[in-house]
Protein backbone atom coordinates (compact mmCIF):
# COMPACT_ATOMS: atom_id res chain seq x y z
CA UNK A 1 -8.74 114.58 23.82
CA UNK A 2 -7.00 113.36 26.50
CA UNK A 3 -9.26 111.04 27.55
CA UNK A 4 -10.10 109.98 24.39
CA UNK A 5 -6.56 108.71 23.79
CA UNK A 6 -5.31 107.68 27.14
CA UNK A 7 -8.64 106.46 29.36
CA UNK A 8 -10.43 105.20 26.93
CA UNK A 9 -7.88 103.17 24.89
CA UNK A 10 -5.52 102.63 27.74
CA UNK A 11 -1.87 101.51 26.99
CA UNK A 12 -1.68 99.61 23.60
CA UNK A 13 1.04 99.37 21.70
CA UNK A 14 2.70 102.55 18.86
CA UNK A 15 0.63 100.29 16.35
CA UNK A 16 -2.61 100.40 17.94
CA UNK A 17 -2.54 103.61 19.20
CA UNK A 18 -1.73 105.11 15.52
CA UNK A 19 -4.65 103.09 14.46
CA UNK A 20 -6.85 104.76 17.00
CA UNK A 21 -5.65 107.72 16.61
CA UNK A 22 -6.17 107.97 13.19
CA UNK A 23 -9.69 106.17 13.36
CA UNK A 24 -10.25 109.48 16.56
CA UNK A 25 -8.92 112.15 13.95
CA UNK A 26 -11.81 111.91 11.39
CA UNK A 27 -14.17 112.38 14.11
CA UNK A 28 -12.47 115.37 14.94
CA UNK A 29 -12.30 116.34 11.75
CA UNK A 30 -16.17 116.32 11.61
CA UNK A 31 -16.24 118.62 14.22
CA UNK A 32 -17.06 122.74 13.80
CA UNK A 33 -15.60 123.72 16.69
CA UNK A 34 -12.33 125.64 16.16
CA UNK A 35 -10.95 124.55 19.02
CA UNK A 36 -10.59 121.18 18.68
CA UNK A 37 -9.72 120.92 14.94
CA UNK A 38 -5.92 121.17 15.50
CA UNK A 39 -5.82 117.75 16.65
CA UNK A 40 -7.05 116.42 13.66
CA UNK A 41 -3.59 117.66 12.09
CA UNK A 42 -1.79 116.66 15.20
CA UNK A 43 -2.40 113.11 15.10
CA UNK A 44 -3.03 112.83 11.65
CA UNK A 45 0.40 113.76 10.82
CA UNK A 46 2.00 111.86 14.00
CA UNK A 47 4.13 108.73 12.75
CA UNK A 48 2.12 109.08 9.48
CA UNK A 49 4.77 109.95 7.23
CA UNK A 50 4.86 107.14 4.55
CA UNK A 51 2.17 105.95 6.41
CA UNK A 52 4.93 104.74 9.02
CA UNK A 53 2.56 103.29 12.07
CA UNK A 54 -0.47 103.18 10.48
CA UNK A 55 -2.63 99.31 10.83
CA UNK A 56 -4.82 99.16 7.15
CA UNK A 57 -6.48 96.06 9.10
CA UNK A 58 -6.45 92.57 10.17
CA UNK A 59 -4.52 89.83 8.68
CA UNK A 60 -3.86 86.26 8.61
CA UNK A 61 -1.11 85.76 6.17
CA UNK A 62 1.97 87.16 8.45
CA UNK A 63 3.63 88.84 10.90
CA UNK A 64 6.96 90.84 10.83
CA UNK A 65 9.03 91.94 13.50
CA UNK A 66 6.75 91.70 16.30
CA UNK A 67 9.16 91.34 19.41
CA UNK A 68 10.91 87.44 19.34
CA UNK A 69 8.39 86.11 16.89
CA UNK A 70 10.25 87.48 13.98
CA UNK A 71 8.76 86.22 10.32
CA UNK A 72 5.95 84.04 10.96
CA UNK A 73 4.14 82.95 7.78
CA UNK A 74 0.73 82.08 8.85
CA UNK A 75 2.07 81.11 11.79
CA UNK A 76 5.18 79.29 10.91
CA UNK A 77 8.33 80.35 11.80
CA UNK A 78 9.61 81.70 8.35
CA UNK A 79 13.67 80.85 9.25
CA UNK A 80 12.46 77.68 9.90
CA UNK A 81 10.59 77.19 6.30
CA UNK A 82 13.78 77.81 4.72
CA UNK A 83 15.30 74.47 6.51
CA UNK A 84 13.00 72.26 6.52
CA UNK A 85 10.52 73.07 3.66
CA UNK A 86 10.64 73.52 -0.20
CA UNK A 87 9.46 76.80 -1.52
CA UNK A 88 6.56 75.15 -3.24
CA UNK A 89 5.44 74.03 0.31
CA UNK A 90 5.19 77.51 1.17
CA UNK A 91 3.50 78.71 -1.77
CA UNK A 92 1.02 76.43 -1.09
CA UNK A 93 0.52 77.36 2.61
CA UNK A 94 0.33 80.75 1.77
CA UNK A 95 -2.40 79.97 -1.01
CA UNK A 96 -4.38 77.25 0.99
CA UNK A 97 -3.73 78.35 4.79
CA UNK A 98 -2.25 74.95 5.42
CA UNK A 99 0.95 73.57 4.93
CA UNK A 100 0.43 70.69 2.33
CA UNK A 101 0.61 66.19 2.34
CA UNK A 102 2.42 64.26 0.05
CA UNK A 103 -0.14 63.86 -2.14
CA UNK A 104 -1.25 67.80 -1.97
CA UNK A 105 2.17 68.89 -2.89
CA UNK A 106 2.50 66.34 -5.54
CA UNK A 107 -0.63 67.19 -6.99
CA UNK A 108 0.39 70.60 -6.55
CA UNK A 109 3.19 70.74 -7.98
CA UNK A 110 2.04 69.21 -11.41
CA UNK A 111 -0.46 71.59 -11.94
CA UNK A 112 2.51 74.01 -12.00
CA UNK A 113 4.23 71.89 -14.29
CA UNK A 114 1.08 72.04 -16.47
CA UNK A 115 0.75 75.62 -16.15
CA UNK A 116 4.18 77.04 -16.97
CA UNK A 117 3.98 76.67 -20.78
CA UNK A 118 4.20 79.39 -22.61
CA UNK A 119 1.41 80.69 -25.22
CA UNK A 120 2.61 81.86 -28.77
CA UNK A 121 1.36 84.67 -28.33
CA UNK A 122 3.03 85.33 -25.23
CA UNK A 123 6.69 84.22 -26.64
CA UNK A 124 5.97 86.30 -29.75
CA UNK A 125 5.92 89.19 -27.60
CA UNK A 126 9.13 88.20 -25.49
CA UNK A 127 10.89 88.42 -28.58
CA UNK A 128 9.83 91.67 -29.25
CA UNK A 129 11.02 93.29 -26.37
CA UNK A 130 14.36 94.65 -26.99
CA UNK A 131 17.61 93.14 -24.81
CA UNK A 132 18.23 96.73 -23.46
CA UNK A 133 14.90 96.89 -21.58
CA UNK A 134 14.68 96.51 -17.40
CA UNK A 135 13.86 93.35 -16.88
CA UNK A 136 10.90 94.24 -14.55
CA UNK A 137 9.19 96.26 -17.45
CA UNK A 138 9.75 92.56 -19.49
CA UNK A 139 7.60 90.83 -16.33
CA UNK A 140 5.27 93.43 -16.09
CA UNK A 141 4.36 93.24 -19.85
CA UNK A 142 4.19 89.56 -19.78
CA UNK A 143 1.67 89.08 -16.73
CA UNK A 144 -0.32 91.85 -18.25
CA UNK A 145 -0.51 89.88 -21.18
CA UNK A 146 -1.61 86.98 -19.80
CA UNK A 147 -4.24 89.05 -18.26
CA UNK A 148 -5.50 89.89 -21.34
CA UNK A 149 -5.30 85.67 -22.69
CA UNK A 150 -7.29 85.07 -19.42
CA UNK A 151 -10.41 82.61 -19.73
CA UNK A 152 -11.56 82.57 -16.01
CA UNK A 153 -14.51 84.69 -14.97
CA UNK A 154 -13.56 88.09 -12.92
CA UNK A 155 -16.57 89.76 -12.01
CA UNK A 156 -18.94 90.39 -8.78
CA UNK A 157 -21.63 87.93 -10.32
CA UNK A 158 -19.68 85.17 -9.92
CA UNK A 159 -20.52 83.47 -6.62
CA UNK A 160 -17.91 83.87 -3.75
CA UNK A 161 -16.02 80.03 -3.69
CA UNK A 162 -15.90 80.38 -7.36
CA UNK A 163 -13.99 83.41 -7.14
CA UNK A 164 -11.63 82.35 -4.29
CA UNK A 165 -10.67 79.08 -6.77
CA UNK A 166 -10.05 81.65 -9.70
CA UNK A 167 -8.11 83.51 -7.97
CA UNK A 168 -5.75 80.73 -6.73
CA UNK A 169 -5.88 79.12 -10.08
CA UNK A 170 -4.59 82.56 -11.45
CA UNK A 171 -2.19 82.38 -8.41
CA UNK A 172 -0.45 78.87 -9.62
CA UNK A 173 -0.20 80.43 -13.12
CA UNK A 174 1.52 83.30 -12.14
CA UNK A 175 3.60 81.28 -9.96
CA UNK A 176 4.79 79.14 -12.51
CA UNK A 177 4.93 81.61 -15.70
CA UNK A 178 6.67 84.34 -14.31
CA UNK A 179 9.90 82.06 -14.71
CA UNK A 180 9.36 80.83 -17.67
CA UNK A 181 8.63 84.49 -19.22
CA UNK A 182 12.39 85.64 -17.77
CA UNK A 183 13.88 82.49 -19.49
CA UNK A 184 12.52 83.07 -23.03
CA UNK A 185 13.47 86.89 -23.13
CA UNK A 186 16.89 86.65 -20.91
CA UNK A 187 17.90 83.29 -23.37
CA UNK A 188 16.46 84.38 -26.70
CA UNK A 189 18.61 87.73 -26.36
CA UNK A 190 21.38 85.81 -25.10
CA UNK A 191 21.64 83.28 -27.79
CA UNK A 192 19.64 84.82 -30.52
CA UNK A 193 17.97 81.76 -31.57
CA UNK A 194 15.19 79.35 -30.43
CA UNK A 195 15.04 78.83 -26.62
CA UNK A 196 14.61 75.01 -26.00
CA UNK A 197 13.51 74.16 -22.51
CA UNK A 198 14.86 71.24 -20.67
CA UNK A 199 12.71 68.73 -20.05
CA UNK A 200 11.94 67.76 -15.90
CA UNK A 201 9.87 65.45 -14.70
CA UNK A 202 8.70 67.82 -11.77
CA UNK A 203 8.85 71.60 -11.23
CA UNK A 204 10.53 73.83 -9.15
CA UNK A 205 11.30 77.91 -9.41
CA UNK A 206 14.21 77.27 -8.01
CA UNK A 207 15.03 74.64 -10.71
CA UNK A 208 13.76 77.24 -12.96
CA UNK A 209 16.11 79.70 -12.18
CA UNK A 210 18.76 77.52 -12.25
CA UNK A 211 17.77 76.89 -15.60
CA UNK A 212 17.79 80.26 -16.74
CA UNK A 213 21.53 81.58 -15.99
CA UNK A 214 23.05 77.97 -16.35
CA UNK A 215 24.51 77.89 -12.07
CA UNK A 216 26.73 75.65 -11.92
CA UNK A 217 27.44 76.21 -7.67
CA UNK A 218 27.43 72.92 -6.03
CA UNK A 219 24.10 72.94 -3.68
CA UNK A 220 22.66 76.21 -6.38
CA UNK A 221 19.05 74.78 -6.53
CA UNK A 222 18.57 74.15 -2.49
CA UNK A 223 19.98 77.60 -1.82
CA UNK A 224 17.83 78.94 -3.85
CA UNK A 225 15.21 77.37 -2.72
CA UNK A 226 15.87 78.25 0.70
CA UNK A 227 16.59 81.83 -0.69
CA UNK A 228 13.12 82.04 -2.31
CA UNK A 229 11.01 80.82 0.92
CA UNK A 230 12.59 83.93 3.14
CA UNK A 231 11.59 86.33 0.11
CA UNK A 232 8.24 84.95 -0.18
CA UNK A 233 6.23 87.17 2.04
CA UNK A 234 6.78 90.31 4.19
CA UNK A 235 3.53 91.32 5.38
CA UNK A 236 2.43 95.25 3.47
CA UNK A 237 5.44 96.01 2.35
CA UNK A 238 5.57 98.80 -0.89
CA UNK A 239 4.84 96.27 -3.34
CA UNK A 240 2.07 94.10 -1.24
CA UNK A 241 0.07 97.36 -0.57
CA UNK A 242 0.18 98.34 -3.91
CA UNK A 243 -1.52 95.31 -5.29
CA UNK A 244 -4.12 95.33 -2.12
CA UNK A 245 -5.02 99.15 -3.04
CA UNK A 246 -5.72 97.25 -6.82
CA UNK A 247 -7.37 94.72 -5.46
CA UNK A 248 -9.68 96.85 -3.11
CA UNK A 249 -11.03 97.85 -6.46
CA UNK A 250 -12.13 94.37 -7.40
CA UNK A 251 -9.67 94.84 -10.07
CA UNK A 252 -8.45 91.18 -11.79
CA UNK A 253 -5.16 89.56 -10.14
CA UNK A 254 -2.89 89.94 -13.12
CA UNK A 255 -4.06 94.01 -12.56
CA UNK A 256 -2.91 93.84 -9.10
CA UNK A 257 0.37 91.92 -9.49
CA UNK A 258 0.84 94.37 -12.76
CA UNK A 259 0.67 97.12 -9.84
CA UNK A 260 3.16 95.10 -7.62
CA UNK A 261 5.91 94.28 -9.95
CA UNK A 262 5.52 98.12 -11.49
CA UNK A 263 6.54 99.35 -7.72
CA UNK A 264 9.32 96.31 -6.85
CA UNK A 265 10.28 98.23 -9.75
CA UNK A 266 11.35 101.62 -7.84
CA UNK A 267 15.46 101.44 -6.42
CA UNK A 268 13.34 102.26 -2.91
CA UNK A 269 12.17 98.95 -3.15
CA UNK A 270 13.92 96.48 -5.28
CA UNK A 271 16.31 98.54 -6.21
CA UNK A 272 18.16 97.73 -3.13
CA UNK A 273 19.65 94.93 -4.38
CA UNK A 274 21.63 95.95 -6.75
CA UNK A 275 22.82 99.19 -4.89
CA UNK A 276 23.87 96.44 -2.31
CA UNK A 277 25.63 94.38 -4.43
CA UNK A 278 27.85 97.67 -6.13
CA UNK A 279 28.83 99.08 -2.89
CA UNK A 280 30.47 96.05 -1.46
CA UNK A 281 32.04 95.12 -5.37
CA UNK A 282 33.67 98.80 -5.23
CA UNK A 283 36.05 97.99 -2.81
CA UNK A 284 38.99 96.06 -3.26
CA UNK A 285 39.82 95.18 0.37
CA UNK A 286 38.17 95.71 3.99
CA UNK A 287 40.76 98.74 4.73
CA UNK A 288 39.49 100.62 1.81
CA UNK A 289 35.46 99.83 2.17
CA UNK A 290 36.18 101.12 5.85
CA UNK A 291 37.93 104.09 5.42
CA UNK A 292 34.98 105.20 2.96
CA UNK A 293 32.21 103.97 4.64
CA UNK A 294 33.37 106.47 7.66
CA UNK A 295 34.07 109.21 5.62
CA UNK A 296 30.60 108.94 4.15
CA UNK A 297 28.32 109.25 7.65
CA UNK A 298 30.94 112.56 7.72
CA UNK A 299 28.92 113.64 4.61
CA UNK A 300 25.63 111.92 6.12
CA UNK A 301 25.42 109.93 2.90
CA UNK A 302 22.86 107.16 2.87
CA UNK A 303 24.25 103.28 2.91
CA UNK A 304 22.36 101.12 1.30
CA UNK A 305 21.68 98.01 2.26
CA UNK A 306 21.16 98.94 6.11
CA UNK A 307 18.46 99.68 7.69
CA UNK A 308 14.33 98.52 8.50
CA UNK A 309 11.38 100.57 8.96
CA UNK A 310 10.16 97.45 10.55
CA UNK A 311 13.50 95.74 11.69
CA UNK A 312 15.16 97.68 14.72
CA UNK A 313 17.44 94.76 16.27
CA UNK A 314 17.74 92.81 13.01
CA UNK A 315 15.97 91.10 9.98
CA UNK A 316 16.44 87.56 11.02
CA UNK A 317 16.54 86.48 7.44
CA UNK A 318 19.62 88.89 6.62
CA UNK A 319 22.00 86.88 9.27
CA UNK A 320 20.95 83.13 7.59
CA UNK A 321 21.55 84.58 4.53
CA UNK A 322 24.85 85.46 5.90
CA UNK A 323 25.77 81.97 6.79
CA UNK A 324 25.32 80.46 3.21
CA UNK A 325 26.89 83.11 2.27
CA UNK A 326 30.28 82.85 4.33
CA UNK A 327 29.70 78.93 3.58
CA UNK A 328 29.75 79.59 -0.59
CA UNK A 329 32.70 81.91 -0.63
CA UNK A 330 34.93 80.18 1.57
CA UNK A 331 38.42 78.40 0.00
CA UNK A 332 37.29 81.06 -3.05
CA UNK A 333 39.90 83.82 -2.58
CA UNK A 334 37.82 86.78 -4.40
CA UNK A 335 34.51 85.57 -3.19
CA UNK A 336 36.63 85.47 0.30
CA UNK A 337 37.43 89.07 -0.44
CA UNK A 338 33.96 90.11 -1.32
CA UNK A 339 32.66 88.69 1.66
CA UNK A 340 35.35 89.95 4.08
CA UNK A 341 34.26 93.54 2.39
CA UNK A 342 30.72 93.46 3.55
CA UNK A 343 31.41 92.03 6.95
CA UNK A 344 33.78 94.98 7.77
CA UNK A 345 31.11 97.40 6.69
CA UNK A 346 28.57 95.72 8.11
CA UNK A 347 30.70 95.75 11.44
CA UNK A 348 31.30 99.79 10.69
CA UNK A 349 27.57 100.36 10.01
CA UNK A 350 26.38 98.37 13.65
CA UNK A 351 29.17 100.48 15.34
CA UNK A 352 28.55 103.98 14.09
CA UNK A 353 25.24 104.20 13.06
CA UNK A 354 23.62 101.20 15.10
CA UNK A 355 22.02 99.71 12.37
CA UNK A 356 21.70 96.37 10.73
CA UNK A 357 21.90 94.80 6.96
CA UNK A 358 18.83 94.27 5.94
CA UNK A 359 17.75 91.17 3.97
CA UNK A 360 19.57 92.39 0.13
CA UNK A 361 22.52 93.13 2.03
CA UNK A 362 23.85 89.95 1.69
CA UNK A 363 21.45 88.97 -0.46
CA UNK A 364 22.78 90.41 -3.27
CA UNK A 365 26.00 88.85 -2.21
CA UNK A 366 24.39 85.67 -2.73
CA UNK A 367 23.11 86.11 -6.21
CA UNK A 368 25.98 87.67 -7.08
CA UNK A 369 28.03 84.46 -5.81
CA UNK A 370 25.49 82.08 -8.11
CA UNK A 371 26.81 83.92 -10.88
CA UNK A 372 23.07 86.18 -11.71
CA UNK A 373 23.71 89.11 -13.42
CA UNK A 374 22.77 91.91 -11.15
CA UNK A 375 20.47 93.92 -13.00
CA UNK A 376 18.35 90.60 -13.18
CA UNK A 377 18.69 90.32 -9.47
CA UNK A 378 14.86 91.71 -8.54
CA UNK A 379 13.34 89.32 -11.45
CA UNK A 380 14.06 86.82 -8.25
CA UNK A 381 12.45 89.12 -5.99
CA UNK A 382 9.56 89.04 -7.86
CA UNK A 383 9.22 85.37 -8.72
CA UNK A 384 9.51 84.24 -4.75
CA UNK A 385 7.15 87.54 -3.69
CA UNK A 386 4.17 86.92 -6.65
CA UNK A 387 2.70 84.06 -4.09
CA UNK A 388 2.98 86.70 -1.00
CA UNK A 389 1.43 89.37 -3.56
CA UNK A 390 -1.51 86.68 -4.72
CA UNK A 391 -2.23 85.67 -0.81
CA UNK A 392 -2.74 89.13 -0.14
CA UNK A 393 -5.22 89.85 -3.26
CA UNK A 394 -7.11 86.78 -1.74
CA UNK A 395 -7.24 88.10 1.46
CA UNK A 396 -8.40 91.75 0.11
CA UNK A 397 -10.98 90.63 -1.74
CA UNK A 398 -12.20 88.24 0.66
CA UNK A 399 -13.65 90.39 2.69
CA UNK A 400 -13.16 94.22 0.39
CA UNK A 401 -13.37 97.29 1.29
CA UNK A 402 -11.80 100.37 -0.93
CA UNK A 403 -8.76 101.01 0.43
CA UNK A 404 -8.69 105.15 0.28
CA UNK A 405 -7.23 107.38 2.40
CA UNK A 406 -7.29 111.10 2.93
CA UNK A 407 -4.85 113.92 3.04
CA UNK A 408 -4.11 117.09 4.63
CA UNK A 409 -4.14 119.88 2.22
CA UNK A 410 -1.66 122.30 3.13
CA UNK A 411 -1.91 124.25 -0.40
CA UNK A 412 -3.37 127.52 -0.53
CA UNK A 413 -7.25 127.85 -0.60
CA UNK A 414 -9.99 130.51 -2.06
CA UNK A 415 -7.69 131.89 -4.71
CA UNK A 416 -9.62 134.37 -7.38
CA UNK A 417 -9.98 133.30 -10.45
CA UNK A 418 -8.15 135.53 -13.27
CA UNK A 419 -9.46 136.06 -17.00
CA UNK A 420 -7.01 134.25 -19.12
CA UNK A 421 -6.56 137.70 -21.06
CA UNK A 422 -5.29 139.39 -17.61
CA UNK A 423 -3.13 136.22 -16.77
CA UNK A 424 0.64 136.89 -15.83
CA UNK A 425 2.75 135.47 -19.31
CA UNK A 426 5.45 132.96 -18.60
CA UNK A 427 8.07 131.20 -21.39
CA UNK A 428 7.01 127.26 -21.24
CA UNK A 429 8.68 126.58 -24.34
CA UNK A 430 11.61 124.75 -23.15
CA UNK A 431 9.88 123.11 -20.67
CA UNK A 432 7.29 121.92 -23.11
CA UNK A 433 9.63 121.11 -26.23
CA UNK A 434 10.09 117.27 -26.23
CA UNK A 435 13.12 116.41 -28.46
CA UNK A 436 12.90 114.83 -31.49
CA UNK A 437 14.96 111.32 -32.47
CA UNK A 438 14.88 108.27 -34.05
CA UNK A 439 13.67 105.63 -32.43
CA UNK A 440 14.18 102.00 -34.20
CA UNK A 441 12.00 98.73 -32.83
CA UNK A 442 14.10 96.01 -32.48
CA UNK A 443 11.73 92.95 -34.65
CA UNK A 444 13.08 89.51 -34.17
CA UNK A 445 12.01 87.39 -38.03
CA UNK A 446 13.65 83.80 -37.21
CA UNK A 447 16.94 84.35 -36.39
CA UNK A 448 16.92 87.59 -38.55
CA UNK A 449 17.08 90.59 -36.65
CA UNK A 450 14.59 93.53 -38.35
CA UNK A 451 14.38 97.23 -37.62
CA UNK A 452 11.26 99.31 -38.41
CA UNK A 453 11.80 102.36 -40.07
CA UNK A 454 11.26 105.59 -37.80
CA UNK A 455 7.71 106.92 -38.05
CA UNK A 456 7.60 109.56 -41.40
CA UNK A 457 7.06 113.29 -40.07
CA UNK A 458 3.13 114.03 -40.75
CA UNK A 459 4.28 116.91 -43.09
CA UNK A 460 5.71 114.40 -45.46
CA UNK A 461 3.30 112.38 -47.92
CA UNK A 462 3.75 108.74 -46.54
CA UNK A 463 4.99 106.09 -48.97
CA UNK A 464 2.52 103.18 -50.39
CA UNK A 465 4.24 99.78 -49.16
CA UNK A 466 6.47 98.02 -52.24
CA UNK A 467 3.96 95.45 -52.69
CA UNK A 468 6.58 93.07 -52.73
CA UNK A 469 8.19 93.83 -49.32
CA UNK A 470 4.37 93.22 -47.83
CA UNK A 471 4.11 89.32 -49.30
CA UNK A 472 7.47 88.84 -47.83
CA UNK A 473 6.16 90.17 -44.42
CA UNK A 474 3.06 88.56 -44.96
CA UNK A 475 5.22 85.19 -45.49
CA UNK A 476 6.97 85.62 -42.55
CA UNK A 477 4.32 86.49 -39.96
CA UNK A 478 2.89 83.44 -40.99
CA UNK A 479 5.85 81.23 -40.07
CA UNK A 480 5.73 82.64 -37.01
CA UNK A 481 2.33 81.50 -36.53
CA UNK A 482 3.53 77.98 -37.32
């Protein structure tokens, strides 16, 4: 073993030697000699928790935190994107492996304008979805429904560059739906009548977004923009792996974004954001957010907003953040405040703990500043991370394999099995009792709001529909057609 892992190999770095230890354990594992098959567990289980360490394979698309080079994307320094570029530039360099002309981007740029219209069928829905739901479950519906309005060919007969170009078609609609879906449901709700979209001549998301919660902030589009490009792509983070393991499967892109968005979702993930964003608002000065902040390590409470699995000296992209920031809020006395708050914790946090904000830190100070309500805050996530998500399921499927992994049972083994007569009893009724209430679907007629009556119990005889009430529903479904 110990040559295996130290002669062989020879120094590599904690990456590479997880990777080869792993790759070392299932040949142990294959082995019948007693002896040797504690190792498998040993290294198996070392720096594997979350699968912390462990390299799925090569990649092309970025590289995070690897000593000074920071966020590269595809070889670009990331921090230096967010000056110099427009967030459409990136998309396309992480689609197309090259950073775009004028005339690329231009062309580029109109197919997104051509692709972000909405289908009926697709704002029908929107409209259906009640105000009260999380906003992510609103994305996730949407890009599975435009799954399911998908005309482009997903299957293994269809030859290789043919599949690439669907894919990055599928790509550049996702790209420029996803903010068109939050601005029908977040503005329908809002104003509870028809949601009229301003005409451009060009697209942007970041235009988009501005669109949807009506900034006003001097500079809002560019810092969005800017904003966007640093959220774009972060190598396999939760969300990225999730729609490679969906991908693996030769599964359709709106199926692996679907699996994406669905785990941004989690407050692990996502989530951050608006935990961020509540801590620092809870305080009302510095002396009060550092006077809790210490007496919560004392408790060995969690902060959020600190902290990288990745990130030990920093995320680069949390300290430019900071700087537009501290730029936005100053000669604002309450932004002023705000931003004094999360500086003194931040200072607190570096000193006690030796840790660093982390990129929703002060993102979610940002946001917050642009005036976006926060629990919409990860609908931006997603709409700057769905062209990191859609290089990935390129990549994956480029050149697939399934992406499964094994696990160490540790649960008990060789049990007998008992005749269900002889079977100890146990009281599952209150576990198993669901309670019962009425649930009414919001239905949106015109401007007329509708709610569906709740479901008749199946011991009651169920009521023939007044003939009448069905030709006005009839009459109305159909103007909603037109």
């Amino acid at each position: 073993i110990q040559k295996i892992f130290y002669e062989e190999f020879g120094p590599k770095s904690s990456r590479t030697k997880y990777y080869k230890a792993s790759m070392a354990s299932q040949e142990l594992r294959k082995t019948q000699d007693s002896s040797l098959s504690k190792y498998f567990f040993l290294f198996s289980n070392n720096g594997a928790s979350g699968l912390k360490g462990v390299v799925l394979g090569d990649s092309q698309i970025s590289v995070v935190g690897d000593g000074d080079k920071g966020l590269q994307y595809r070889g670009y320094s990331a921090t230096q994107l967010a000056v110099q570029a427009t967030f459409e530039e990136v998309a396309f360099l992480l689609l197309y492996q090259k950073l775009p002309s004028v005339s690329e981007l231009k062309f580029f740029k109109d197919r997104l304008k051509d692709s972000s219209y909405l289908e009926p069928q697709i704002i029908s829905m929107l409209e259906l979805i009640p105000s009260t739901s999380h906003p992510m479950d609103v994305l996730r519906t949407g890009v599975s429904m435009l799954g399911a309005l998908e005309t482009y060919e997903h299957s293994q007969s269809v030859p290789k560059s043919t599949h690439e170009k669907n894919v990055r078609l599928m790509a550049e609609q996702l790209l420029a739906k996803i903010p068109k879906i939050m601005l029908h449901w977040y503005k329908f709700h809002s104003t509870g009548g028809p949601v009229l979209a301003k005409k451009s001549p060009s697209f942007s998301v970041a235009s988009s977004i501005v669109e949807i919660f009506d900034i006003n902030e001097p500079g809002a589009e560019a810092i969005l923009n800017r904003l966007l490009i640093l959220y774009a792509e972060h190598d396999l983070n939760a969300s990225t792996f999730a729609s490679r393991v969906t991908a693996s499967t030769l599964a359709d892109p709106y199926s692996a974004v679907c699996s994406a968005i669905a785990t941004l979702r989690g407050p692990l993930h996502g989530g951050a954001l608006s935990d961020s964003i509540r801590l620092i608002l809870s305080f009302s000065d510095a002396d009060a957010a550092e006077e809790h902040i210490f007496s919560s390590l004392k408790q060995k409470k969690i902060i959020p907003g600190f902290g990288h699995r990745v990130y030990r000296m920093g995320d680069p992209r949390s300290q430019m953040i900071k700087a537009w920031v501290r730029e936005i809020a100053t000669e604002n006395p309450s932004r002023q405040q705000a931003f004094d708050v999360a500086e003194r914790i931040e200072e607190v946090m570096l000193i006690e703990k030796g840790l660093h904000p982390n990129v929703d830190y002060y993102g979610s100070l940002l946001l917050h500043f642009l005036g976006i309500p926060e629990r919409l805050f990860v609908t931006i996530f997603a709409m700057a991370r769905i062209i990191g998500w859609s290089a990935h399921i390129l990549e994956q499927q480029e050149n697939n394999r399934l992406i499964r992994p094994v696990s160490n049972y540790v649960g008990p083994v060789d049990r007998p099995l008992v005749p269900i007569e002889s079977r100890e009893e146990h009281d599952m009724k209150e576990n198993l009792q669901i309670p019962q209430k009425e649930i009414q679907v919001p239905m949106n007629i015109g401007n007329m709001p509708i709610y569906s009556q709740p479901r008749p119990s199946s011991t009651k005889k169920q009521q023939q529909p007044d003939e009448n009430n069905l030709r006005i529903s009839q009459q109305s479904q159909r103007y909603r057609t037109l």
